[in-house]
PDB file of N, CA and C in Angstrom:
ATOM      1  N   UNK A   1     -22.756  14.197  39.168  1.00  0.00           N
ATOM      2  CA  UNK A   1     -21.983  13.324  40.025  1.00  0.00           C
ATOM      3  C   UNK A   1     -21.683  12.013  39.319  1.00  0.00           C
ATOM      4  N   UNK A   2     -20.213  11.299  39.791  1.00  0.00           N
ATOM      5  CA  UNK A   2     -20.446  10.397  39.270  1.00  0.00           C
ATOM      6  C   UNK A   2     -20.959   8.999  39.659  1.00  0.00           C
ATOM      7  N   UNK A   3     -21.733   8.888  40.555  1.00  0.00           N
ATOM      8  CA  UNK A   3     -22.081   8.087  41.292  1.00  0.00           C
ATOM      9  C   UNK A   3     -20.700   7.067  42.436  1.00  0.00           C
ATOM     10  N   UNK A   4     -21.492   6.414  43.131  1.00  0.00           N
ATOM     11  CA  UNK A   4     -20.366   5.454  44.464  1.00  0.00           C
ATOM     12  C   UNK A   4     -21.071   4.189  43.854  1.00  0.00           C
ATOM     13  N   UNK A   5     -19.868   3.505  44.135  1.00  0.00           N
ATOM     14  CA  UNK A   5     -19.629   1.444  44.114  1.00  0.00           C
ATOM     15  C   UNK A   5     -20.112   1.215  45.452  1.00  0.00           C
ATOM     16  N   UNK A   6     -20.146  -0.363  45.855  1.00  0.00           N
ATOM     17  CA  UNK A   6     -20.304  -0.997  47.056  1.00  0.00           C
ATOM     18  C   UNK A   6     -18.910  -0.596  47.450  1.00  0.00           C
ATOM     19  N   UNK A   7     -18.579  -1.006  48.801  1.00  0.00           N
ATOM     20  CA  UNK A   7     -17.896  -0.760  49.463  1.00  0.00           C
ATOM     21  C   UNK A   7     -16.779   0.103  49.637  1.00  0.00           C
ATOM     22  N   UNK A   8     -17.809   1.892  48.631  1.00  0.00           N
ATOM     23  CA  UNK A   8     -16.847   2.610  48.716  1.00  0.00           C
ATOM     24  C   UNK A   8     -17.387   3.433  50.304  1.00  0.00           C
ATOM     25  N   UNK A   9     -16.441   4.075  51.139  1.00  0.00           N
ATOM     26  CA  UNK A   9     -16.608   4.430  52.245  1.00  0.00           C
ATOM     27  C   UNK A   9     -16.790   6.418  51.396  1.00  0.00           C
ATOM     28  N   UNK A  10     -18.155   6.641  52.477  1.00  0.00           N
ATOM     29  CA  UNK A  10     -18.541   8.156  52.297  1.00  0.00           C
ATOM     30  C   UNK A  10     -18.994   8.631  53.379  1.00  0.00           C
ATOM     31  N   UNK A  11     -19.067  10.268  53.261  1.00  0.00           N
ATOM     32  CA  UNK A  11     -19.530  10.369  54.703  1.00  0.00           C
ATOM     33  C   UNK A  11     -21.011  11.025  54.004  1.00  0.00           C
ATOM     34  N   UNK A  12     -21.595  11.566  55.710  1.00  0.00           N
ATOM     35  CA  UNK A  12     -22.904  12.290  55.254  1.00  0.00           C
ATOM     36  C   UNK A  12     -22.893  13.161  55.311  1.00  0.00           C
ATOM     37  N   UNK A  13     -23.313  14.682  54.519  1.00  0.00           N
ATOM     38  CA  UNK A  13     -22.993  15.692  54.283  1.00  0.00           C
ATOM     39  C   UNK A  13     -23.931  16.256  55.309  1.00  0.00           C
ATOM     40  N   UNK A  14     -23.584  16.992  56.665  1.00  0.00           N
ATOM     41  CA  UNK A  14     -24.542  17.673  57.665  1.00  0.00           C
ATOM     42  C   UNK A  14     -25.212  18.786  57.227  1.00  0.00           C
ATOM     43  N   UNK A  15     -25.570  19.563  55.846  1.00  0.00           N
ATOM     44  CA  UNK A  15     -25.754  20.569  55.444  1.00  0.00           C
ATOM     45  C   UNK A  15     -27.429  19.703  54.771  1.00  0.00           C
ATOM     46  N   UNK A  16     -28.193  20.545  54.873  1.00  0.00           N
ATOM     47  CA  UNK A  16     -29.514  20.055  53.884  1.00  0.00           C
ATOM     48  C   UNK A  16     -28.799  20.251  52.468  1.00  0.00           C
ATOM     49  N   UNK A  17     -29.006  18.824  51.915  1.00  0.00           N
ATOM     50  CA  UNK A  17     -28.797  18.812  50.530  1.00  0.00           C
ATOM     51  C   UNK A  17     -29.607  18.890  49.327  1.00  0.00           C
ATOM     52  N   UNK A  18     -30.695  18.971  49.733  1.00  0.00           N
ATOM     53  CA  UNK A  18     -31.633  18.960  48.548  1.00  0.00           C
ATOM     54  C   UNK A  18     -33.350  19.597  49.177  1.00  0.00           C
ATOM     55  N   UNK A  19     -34.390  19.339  48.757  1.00  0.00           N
ATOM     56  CA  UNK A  19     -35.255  19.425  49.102  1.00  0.00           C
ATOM     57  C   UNK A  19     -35.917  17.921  50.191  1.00  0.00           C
ATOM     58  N   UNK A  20     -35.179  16.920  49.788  1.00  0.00           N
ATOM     59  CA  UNK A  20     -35.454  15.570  50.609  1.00  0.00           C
ATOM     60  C   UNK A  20     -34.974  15.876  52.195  1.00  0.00           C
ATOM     61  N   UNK A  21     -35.752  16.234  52.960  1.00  0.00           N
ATOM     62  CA  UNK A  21     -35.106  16.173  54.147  1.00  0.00           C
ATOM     63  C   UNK A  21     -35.170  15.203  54.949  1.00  0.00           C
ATOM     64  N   UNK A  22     -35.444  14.367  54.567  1.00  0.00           N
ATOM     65  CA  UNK A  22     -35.361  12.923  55.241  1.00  0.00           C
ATOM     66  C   UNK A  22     -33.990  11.880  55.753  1.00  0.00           C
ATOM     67  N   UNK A  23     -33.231  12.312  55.823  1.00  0.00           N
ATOM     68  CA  UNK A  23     -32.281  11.968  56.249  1.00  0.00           C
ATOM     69  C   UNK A  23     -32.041  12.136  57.969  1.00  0.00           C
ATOM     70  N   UNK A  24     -31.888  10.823  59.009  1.00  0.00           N
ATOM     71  CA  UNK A  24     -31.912  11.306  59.924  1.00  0.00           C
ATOM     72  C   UNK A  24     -30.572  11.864  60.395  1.00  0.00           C
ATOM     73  N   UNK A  25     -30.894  12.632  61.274  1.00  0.00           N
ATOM     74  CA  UNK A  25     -30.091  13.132  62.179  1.00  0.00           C
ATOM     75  C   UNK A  25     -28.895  12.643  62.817  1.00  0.00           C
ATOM     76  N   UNK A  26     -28.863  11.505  63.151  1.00  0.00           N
ATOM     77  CA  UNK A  26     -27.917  10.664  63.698  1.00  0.00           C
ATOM     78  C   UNK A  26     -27.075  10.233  63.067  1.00  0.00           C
ATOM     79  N   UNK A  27     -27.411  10.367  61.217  1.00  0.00           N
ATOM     80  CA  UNK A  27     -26.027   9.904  60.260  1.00  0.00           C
ATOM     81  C   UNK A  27     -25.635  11.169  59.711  1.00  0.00           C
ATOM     82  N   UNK A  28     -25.941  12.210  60.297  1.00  0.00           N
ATOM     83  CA  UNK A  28     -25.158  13.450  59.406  1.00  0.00           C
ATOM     84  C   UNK A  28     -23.719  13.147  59.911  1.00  0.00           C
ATOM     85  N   UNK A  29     -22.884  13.667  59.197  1.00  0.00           N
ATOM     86  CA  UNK A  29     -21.484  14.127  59.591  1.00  0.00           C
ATOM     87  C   UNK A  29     -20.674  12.678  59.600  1.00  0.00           C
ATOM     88  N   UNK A  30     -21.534  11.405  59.799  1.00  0.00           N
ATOM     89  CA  UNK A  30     -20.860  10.393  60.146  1.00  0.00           C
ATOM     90  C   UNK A  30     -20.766   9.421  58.658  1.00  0.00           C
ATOM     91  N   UNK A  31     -19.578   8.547  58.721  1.00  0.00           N
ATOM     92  CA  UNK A  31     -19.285   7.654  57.806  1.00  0.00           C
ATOM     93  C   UNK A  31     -19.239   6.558  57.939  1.00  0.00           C
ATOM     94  N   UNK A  32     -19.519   5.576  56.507  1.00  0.00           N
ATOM     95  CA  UNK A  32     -20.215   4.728  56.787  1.00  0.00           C
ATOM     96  C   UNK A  32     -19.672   4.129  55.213  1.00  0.00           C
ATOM     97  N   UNK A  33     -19.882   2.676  54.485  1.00  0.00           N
ATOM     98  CA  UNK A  33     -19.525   2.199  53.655  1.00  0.00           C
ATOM     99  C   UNK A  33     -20.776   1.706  53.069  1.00  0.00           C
ATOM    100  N   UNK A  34     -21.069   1.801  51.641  1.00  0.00           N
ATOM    101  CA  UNK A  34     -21.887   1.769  50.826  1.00  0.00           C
ATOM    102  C   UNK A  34     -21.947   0.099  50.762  1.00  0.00           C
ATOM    103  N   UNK A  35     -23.164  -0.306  50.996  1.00  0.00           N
ATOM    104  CA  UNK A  35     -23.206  -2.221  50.917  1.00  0.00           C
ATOM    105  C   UNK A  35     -24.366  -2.035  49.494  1.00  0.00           C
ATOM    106  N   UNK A  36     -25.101  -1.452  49.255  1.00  0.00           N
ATOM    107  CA  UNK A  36     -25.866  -1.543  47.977  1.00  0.00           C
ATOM    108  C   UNK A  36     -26.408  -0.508  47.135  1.00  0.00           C
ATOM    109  N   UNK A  37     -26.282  -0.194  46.246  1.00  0.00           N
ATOM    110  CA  UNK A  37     -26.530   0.163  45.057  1.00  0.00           C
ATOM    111  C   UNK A  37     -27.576   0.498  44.817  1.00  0.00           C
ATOM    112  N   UNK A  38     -28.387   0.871  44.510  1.00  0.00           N
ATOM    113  CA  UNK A  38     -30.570   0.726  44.076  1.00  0.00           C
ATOM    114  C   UNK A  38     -30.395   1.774  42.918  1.00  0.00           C
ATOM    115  N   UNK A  39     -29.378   2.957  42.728  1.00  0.00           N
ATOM    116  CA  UNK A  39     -29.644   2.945  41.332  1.00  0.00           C
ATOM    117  C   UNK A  39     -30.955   4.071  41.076  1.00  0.00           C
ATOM    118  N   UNK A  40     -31.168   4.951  40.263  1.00  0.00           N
ATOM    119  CA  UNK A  40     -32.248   5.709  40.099  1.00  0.00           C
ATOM    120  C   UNK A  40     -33.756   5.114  40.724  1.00  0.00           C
ATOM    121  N   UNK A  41     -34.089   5.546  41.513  1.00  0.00           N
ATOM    122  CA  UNK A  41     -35.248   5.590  41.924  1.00  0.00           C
ATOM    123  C   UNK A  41     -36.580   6.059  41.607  1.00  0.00           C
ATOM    124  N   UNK A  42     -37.435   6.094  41.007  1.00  0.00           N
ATOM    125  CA  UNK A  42     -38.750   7.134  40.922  1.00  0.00           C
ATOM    126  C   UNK A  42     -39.126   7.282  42.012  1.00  0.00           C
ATOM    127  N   UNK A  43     -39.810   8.606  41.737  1.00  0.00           N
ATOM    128  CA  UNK A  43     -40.484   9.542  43.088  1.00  0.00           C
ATOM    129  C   UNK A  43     -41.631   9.551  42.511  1.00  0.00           C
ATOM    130  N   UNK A  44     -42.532   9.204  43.235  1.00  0.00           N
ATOM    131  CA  UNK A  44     -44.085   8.881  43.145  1.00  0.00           C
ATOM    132  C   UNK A  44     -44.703   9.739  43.751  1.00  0.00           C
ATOM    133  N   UNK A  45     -44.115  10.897  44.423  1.00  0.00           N
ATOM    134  CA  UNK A  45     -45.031  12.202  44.857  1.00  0.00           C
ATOM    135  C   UNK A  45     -44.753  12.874  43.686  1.00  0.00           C
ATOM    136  N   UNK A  46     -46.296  13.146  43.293  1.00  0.00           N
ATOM    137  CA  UNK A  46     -46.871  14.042  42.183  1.00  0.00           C
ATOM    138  C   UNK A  46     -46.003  15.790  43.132  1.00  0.00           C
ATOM    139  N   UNK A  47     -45.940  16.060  44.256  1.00  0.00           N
ATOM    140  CA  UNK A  47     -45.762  17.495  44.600  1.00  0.00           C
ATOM    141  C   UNK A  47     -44.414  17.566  44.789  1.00  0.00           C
ATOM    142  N   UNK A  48     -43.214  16.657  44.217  1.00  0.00           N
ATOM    143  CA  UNK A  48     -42.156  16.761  44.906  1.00  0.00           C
ATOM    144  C   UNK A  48     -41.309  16.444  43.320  1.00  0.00           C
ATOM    145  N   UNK A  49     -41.051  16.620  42.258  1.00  0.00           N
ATOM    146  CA  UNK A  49     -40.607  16.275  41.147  1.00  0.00           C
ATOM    147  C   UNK A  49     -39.227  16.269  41.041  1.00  0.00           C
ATOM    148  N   UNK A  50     -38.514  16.883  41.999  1.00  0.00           N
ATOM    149  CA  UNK A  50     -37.109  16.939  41.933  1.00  0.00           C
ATOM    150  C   UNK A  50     -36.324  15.557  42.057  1.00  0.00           C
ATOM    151  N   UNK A  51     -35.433  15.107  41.236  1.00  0.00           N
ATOM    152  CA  UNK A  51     -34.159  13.973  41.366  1.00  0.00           C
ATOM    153  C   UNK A  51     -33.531  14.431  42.101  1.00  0.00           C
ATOM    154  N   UNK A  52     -33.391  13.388  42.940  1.00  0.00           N
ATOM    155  CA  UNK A  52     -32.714  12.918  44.435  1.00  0.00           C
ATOM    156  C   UNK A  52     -31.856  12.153  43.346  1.00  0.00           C
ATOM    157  N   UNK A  53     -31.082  11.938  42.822  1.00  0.00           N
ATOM    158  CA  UNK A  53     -29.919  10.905  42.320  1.00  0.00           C
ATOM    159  C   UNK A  53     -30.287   9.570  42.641  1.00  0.00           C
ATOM    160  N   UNK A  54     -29.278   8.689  42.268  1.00  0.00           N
ATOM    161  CA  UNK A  54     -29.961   7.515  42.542  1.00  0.00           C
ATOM    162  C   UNK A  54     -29.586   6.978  44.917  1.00  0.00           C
ATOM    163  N   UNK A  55     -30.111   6.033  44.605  1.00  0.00           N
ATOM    164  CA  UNK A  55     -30.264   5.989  46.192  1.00  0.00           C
ATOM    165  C   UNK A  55     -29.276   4.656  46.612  1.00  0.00           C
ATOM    166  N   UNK A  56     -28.537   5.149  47.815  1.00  0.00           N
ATOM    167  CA  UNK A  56     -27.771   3.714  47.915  1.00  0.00           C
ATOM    168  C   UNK A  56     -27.580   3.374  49.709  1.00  0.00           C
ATOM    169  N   UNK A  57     -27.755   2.245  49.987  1.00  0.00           N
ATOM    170  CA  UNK A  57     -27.924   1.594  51.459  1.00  0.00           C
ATOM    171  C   UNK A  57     -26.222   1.774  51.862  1.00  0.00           C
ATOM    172  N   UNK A  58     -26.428   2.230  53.264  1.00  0.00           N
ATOM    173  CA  UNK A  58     -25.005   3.004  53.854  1.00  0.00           C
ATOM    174  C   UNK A  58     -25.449   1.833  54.764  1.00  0.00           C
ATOM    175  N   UNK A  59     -23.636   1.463  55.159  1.00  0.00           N
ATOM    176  CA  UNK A  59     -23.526   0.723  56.717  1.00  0.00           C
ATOM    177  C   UNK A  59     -22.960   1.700  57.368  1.00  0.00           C
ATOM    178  N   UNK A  60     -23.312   1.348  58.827  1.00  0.00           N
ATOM    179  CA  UNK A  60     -22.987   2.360  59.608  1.00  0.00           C
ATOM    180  C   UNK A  60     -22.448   1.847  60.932  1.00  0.00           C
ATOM    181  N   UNK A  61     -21.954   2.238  61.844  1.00  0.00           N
ATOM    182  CA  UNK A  61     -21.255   1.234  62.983  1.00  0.00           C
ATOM    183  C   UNK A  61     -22.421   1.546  64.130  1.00  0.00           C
ATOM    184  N   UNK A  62     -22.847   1.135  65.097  1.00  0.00           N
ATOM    185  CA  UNK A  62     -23.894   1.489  66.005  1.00  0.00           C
ATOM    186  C   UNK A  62     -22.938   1.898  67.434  1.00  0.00           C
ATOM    187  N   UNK A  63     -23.944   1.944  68.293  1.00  0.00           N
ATOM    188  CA  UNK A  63     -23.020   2.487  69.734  1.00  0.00           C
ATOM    189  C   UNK A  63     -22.264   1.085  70.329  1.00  0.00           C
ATOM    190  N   UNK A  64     -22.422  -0.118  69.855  1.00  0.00           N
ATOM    191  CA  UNK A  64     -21.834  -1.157  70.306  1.00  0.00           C
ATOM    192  C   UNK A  64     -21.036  -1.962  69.299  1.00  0.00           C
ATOM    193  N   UNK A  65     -19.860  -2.606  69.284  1.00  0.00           N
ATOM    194  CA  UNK A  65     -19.028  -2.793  68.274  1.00  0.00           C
ATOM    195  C   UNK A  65     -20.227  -4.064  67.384  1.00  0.00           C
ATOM    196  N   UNK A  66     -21.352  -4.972  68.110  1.00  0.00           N
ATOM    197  CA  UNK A  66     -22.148  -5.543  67.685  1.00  0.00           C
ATOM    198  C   UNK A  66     -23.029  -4.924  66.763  1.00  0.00           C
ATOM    199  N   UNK A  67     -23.144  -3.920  67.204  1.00  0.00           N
ATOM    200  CA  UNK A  67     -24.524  -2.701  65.979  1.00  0.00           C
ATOM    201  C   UNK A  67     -24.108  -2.187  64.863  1.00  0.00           C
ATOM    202  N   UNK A  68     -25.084  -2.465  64.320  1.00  0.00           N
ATOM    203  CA  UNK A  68     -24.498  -1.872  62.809  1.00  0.00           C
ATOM    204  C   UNK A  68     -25.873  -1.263  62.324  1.00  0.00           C
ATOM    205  N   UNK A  69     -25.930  -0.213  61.672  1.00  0.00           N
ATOM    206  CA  UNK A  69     -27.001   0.656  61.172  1.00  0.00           C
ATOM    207  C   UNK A  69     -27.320   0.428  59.868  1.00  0.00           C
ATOM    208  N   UNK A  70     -27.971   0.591  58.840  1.00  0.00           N
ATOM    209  CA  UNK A  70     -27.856   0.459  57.719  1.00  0.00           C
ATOM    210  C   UNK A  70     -29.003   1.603  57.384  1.00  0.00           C
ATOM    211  N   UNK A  71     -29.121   2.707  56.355  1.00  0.00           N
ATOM    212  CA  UNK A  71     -29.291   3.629  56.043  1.00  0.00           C
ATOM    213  C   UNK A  71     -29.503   3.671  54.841  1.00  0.00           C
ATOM    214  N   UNK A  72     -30.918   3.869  53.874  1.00  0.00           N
ATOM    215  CA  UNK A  72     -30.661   4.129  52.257  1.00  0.00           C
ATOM    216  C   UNK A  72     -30.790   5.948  52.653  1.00  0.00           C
ATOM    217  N   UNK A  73     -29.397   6.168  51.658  1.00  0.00           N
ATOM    218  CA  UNK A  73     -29.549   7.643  51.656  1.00  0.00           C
ATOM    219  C   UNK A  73     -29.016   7.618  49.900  1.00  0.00           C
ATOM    220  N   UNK A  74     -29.853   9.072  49.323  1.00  0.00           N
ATOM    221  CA  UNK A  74     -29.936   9.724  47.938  1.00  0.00           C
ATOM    222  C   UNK A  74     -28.481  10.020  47.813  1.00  0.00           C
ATOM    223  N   UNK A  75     -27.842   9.964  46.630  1.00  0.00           N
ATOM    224  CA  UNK A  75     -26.641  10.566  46.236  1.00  0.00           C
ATOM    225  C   UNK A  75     -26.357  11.939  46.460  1.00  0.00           C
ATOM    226  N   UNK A  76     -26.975  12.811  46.814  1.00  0.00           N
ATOM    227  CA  UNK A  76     -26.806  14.452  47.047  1.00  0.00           C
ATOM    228  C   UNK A  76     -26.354  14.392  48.165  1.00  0.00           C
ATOM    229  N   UNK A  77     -26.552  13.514  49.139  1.00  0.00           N
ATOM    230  CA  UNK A  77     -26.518  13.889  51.054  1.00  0.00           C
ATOM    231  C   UNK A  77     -24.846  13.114  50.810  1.00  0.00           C
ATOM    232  N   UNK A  78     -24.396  12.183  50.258  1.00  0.00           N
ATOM    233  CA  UNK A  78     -22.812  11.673  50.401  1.00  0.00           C
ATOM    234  C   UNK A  78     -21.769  12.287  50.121  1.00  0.00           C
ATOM    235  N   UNK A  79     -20.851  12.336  50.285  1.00  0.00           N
ATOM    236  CA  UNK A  79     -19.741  12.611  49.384  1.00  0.00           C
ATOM    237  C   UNK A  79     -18.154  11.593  49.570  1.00  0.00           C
ATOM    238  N   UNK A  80     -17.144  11.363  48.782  1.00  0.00           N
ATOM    239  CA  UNK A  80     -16.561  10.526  49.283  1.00  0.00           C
ATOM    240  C   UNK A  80     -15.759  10.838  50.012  1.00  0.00           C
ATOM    241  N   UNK A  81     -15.142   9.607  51.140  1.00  0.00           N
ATOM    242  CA  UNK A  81     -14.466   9.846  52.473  1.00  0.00           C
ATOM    243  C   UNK A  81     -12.786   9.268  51.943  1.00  0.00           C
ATOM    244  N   UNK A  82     -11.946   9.677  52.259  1.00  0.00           N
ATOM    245  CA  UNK A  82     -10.923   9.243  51.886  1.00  0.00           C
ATOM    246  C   UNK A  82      -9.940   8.985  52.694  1.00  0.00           C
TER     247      UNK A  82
END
């Protein structure tokens, strides 16, 4: 992949993308604009060795035009929204 910028808009891929299933529920399918970057991450579980790509903080709109969500999700679960 080639990785996402800040404020590129992506959605969340509703399909399990990897072995990380940590992604909640409430941002599958939905889109949202990338506010930060973090970039390769280490994984510090000795039982889990697989790269998750690097990891980047999603905004997200909430149920009130005031709410806003913010979300770090792995590069495997995005893809871009156009």
């Amino acid at each position: 992949m080639k990785g996402f910028e800040a404020n590129q808009r992506v959605r969340v891929k509703t399909e399990n993308a990897s072995p990380n299933r940590r992604v909640p529920e409430y941002v599958r399918g939905r889109t949202g604009v990338i506010v930060k970057v973090h970039g390769a991450v280490p994984n510090y579980e000795h039982d889990h060795p697989d790269n998750w790509g690097p990891l980047y903080s999603v905004l997200f709109d909430g149920r009130s035009p005031k709410e806003k969500i913010v979300v770090d999700l792995h590069e495997p679960w995005l893809e871009l929204y156009e």
